[in-house]
PDB file of N, CA and C in Angstrom:
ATOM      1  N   UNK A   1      24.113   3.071  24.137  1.00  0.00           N
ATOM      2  CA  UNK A   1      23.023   2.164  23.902  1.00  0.00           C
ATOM      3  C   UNK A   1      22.957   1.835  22.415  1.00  0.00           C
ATOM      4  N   UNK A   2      22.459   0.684  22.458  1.00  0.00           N
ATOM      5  CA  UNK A   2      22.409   0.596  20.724  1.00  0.00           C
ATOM      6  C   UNK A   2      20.927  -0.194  20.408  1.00  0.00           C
ATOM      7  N   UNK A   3      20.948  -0.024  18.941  1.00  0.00           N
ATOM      8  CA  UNK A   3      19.673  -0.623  18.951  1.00  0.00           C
ATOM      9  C   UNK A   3      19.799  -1.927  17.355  1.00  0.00           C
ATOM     10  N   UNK A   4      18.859  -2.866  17.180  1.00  0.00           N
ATOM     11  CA  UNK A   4      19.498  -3.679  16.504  1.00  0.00           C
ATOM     12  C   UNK A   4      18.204  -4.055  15.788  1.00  0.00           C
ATOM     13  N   UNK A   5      17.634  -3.884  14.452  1.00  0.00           N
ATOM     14  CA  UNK A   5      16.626  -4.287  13.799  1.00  0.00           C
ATOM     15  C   UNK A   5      16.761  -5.268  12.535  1.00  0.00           C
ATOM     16  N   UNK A   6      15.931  -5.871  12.044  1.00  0.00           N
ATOM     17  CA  UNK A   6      16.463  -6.771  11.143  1.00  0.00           C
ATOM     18  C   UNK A   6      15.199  -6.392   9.708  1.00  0.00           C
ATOM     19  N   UNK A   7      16.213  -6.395   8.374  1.00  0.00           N
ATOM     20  CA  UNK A   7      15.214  -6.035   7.335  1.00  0.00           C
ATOM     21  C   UNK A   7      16.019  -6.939   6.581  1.00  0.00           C
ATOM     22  N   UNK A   8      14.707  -7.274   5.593  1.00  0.00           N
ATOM     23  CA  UNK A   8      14.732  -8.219   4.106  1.00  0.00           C
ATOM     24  C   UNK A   8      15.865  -7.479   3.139  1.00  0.00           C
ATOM     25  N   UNK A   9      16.877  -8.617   2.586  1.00  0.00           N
ATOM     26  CA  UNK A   9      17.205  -7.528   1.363  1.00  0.00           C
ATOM     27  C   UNK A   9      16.635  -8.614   0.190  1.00  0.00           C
ATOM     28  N   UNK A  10      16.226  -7.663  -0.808  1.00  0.00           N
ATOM     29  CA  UNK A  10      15.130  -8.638  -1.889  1.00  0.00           C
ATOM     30  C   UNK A  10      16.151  -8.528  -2.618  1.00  0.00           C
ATOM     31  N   UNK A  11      16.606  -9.928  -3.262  1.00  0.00           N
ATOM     32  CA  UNK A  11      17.554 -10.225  -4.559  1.00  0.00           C
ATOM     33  C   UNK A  11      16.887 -10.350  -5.788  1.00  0.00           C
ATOM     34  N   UNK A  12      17.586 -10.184  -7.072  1.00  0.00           N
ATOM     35  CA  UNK A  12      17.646 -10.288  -8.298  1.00  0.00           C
ATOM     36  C   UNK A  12      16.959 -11.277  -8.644  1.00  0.00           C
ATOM     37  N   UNK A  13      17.605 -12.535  -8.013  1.00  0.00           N
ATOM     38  CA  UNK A  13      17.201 -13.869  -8.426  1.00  0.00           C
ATOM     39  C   UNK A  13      15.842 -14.178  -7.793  1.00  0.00           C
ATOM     40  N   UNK A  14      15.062 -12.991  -7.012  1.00  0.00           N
ATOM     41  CA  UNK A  14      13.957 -14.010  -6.168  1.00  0.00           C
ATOM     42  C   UNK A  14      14.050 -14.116  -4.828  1.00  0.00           C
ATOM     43  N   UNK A  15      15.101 -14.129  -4.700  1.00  0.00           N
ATOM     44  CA  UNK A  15      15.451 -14.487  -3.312  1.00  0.00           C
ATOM     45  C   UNK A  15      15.678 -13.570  -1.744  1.00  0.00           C
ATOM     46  N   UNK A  16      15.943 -13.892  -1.000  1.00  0.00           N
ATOM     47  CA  UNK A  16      15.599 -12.755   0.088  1.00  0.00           C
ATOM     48  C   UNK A  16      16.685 -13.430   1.177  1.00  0.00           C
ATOM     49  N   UNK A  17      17.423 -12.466   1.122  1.00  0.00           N
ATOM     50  CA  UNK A  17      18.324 -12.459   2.563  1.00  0.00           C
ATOM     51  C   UNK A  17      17.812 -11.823   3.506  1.00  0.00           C
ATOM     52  N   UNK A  18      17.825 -12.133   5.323  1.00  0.00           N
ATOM     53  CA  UNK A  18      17.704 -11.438   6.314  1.00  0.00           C
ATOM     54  C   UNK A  18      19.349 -10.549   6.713  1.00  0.00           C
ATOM     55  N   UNK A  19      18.816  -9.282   7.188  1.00  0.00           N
ATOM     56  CA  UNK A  19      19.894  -8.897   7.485  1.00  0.00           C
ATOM     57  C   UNK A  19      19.786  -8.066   8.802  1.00  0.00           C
ATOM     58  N   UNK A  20      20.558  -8.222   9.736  1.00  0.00           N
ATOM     59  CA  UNK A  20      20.582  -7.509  11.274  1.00  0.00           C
ATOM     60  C   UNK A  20      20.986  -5.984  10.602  1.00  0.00           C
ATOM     61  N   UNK A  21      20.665  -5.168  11.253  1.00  0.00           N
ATOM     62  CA  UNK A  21      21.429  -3.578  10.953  1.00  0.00           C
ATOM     63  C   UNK A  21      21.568  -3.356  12.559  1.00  0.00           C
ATOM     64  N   UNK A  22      22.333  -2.921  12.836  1.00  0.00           N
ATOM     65  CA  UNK A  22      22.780  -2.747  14.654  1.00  0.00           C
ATOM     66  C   UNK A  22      23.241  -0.729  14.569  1.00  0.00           C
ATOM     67  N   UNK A  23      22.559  -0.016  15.396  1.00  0.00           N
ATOM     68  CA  UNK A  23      23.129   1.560  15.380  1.00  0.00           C
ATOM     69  C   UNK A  23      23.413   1.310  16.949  1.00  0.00           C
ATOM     70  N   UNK A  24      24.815   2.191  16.394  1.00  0.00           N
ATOM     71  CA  UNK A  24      25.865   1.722  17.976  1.00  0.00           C
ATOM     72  C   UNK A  24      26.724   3.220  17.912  1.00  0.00           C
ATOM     73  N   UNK A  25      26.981   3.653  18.945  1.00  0.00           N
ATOM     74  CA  UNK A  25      28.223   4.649  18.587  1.00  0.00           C
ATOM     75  C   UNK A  25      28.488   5.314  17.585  1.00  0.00           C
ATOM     76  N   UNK A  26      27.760   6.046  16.805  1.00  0.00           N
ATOM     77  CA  UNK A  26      27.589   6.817  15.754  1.00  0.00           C
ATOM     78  C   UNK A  26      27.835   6.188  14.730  1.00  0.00           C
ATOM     79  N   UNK A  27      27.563   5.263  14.543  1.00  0.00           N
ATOM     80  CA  UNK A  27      27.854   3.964  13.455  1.00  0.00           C
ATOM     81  C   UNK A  27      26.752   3.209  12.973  1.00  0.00           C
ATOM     82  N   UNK A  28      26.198   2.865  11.759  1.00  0.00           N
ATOM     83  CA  UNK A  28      25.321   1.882  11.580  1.00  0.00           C
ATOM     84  C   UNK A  28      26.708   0.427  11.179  1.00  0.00           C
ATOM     85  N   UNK A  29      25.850  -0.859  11.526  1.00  0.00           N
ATOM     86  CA  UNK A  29      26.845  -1.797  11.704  1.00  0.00           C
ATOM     87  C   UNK A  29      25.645  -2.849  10.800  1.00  0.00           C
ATOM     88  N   UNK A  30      26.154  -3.279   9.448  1.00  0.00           N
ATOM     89  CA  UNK A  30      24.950  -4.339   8.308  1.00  0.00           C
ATOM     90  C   UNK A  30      25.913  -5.595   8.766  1.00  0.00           C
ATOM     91  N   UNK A  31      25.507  -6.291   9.510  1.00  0.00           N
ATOM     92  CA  UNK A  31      26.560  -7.544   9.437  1.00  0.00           C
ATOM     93  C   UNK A  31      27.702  -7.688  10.046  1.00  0.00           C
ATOM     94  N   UNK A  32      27.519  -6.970  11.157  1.00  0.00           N
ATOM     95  CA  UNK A  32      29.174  -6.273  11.686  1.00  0.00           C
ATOM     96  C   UNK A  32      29.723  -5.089  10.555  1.00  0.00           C
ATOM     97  N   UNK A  33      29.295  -5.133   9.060  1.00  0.00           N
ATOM     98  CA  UNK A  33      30.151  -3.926   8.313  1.00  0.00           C
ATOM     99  C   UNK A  33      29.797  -2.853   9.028  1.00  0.00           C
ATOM    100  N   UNK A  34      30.827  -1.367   8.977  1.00  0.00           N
ATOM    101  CA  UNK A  34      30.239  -0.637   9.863  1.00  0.00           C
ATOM    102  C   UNK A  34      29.975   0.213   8.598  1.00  0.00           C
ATOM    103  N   UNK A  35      29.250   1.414   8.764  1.00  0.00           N
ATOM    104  CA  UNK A  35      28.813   2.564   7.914  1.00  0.00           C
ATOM    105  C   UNK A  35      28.735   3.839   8.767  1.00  0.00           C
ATOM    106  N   UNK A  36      28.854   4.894   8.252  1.00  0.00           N
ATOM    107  CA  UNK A  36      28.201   6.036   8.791  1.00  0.00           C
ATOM    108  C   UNK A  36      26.955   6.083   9.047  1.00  0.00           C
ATOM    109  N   UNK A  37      26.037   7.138  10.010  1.00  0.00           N
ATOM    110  CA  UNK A  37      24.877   7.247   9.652  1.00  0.00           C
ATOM    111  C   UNK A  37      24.334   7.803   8.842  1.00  0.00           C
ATOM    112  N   UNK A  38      25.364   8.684   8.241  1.00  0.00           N
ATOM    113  CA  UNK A  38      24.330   9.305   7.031  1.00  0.00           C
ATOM    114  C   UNK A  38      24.384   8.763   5.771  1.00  0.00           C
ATOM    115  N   UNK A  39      24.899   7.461   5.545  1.00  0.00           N
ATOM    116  CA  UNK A  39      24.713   6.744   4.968  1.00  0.00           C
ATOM    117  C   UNK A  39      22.954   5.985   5.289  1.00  0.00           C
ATOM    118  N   UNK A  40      21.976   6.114   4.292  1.00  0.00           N
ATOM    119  CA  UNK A  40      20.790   5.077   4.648  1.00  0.00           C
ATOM    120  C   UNK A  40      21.039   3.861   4.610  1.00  0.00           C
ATOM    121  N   UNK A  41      19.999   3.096   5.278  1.00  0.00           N
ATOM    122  CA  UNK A  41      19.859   2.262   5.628  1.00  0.00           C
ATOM    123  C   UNK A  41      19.920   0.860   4.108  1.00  0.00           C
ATOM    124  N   UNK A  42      19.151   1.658   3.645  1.00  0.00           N
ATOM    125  CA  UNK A  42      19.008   0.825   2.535  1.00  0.00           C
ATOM    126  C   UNK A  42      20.096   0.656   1.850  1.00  0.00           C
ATOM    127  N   UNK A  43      20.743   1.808   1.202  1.00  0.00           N
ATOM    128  CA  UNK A  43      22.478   1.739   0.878  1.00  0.00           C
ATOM    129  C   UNK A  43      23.174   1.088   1.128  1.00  0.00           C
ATOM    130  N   UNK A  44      23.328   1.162   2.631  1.00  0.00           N
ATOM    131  CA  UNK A  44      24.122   0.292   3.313  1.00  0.00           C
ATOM    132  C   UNK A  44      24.012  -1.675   3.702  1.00  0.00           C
ATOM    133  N   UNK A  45      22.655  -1.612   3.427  1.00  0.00           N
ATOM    134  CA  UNK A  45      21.888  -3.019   3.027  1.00  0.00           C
ATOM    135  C   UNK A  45      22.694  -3.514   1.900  1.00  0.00           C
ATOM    136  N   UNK A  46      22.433  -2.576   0.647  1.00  0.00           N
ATOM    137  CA  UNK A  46      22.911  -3.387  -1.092  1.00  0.00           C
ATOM    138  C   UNK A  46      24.216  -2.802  -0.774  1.00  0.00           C
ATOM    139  N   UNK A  47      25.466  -2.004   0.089  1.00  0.00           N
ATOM    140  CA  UNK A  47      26.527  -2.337  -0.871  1.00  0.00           C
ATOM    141  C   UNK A  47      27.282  -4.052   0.296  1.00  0.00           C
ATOM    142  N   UNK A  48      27.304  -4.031   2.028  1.00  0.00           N
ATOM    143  CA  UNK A  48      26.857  -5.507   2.205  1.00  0.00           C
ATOM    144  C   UNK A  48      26.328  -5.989   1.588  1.00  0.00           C
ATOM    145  N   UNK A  49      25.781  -6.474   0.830  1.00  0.00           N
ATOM    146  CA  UNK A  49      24.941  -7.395   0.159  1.00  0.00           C
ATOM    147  C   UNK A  49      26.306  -7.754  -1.407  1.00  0.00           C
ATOM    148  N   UNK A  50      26.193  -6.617  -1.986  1.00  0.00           N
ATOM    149  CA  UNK A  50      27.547  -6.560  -2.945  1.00  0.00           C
ATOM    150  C   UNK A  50      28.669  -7.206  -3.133  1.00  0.00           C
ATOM    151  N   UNK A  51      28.906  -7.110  -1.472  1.00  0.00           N
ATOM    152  CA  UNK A  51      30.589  -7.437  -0.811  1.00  0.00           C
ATOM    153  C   UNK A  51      30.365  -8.458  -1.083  1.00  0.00           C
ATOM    154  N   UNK A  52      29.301  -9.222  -0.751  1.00  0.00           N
ATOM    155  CA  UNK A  52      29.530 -10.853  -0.520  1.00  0.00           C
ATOM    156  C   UNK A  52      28.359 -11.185  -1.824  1.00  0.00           C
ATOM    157  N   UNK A  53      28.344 -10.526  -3.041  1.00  0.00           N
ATOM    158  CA  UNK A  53      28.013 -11.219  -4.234  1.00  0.00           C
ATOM    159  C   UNK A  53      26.489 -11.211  -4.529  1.00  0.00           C
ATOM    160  N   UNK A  54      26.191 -10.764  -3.650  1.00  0.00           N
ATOM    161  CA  UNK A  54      23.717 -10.572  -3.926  1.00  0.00           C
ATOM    162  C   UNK A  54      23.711  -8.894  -4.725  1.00  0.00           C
ATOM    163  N   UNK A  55      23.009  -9.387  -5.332  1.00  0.00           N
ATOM    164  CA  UNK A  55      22.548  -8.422  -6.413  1.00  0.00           C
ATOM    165  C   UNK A  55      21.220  -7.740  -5.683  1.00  0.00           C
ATOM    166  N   UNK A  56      21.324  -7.078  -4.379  1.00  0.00           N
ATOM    167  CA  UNK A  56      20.124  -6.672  -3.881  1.00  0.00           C
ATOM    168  C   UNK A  56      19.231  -5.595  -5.115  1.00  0.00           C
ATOM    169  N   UNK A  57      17.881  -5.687  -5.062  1.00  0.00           N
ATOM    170  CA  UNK A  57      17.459  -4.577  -5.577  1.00  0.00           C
ATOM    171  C   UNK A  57      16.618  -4.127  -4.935  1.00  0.00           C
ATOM    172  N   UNK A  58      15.908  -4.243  -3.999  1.00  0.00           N
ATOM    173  CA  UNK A  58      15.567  -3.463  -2.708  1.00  0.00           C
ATOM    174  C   UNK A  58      15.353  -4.273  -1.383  1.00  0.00           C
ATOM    175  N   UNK A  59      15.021  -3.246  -0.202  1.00  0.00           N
ATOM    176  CA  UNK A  59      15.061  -3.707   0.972  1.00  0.00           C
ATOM    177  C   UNK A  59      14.075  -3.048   1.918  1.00  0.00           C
ATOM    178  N   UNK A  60      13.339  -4.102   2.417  1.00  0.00           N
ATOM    179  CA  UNK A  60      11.992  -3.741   3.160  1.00  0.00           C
ATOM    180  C   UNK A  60      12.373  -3.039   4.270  1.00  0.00           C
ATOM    181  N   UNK A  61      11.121  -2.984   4.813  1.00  0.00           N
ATOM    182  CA  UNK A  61      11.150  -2.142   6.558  1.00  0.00           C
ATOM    183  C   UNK A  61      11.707  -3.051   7.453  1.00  0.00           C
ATOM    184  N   UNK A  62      11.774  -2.281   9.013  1.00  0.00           N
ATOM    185  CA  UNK A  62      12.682  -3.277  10.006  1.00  0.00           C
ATOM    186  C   UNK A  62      11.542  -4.410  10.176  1.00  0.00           C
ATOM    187  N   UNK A  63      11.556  -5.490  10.457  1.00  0.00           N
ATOM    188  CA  UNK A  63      10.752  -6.990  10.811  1.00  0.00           C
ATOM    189  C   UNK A  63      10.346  -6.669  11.879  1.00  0.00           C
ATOM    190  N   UNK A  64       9.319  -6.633  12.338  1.00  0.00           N
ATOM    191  CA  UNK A  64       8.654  -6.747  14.110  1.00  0.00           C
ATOM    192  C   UNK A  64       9.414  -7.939  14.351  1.00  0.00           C
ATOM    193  N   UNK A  65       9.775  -7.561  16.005  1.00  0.00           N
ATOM    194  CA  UNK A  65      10.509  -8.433  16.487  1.00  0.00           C
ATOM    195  C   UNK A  65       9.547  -9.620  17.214  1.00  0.00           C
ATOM    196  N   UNK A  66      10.287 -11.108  17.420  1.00  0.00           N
ATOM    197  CA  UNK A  66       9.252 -11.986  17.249  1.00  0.00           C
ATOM    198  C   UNK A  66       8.979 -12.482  18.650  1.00  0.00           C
TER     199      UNK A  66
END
């Protein structure tokens, strides 16, 4: 079973990306990237965020789903 929540990552510039986090098979998955779980959540938010160039500097709670 997996489960799939979505949190803010707050940028440098102001700005705010949405991002899915999906926990599947002993895996957290930011974007399809996969991670460990004992990697947090948030970690795993800013270094996705990295890969593709956002200067995250933090990242909210999961979004109630709508």
């Amino acid at each position: 079973m997996s489960t799939t929540q979505l949190y803010r990552a707050h940028l440098a510039d102001g700005g705010v990306r949405r991002v899915r986090v999906r926990v599947e098979g002993g895996a957290r998955y930011v974007e399809g990237d996969r991670y460990p779980l004992d990697v947090p959540v948030a970690e795993a938010v800013a270094a996705h965020g990295r890969s593709r160039g956002w200067a995250v500097v933090s990242v909210s709670t999961p979004l109630a789903p709508r």
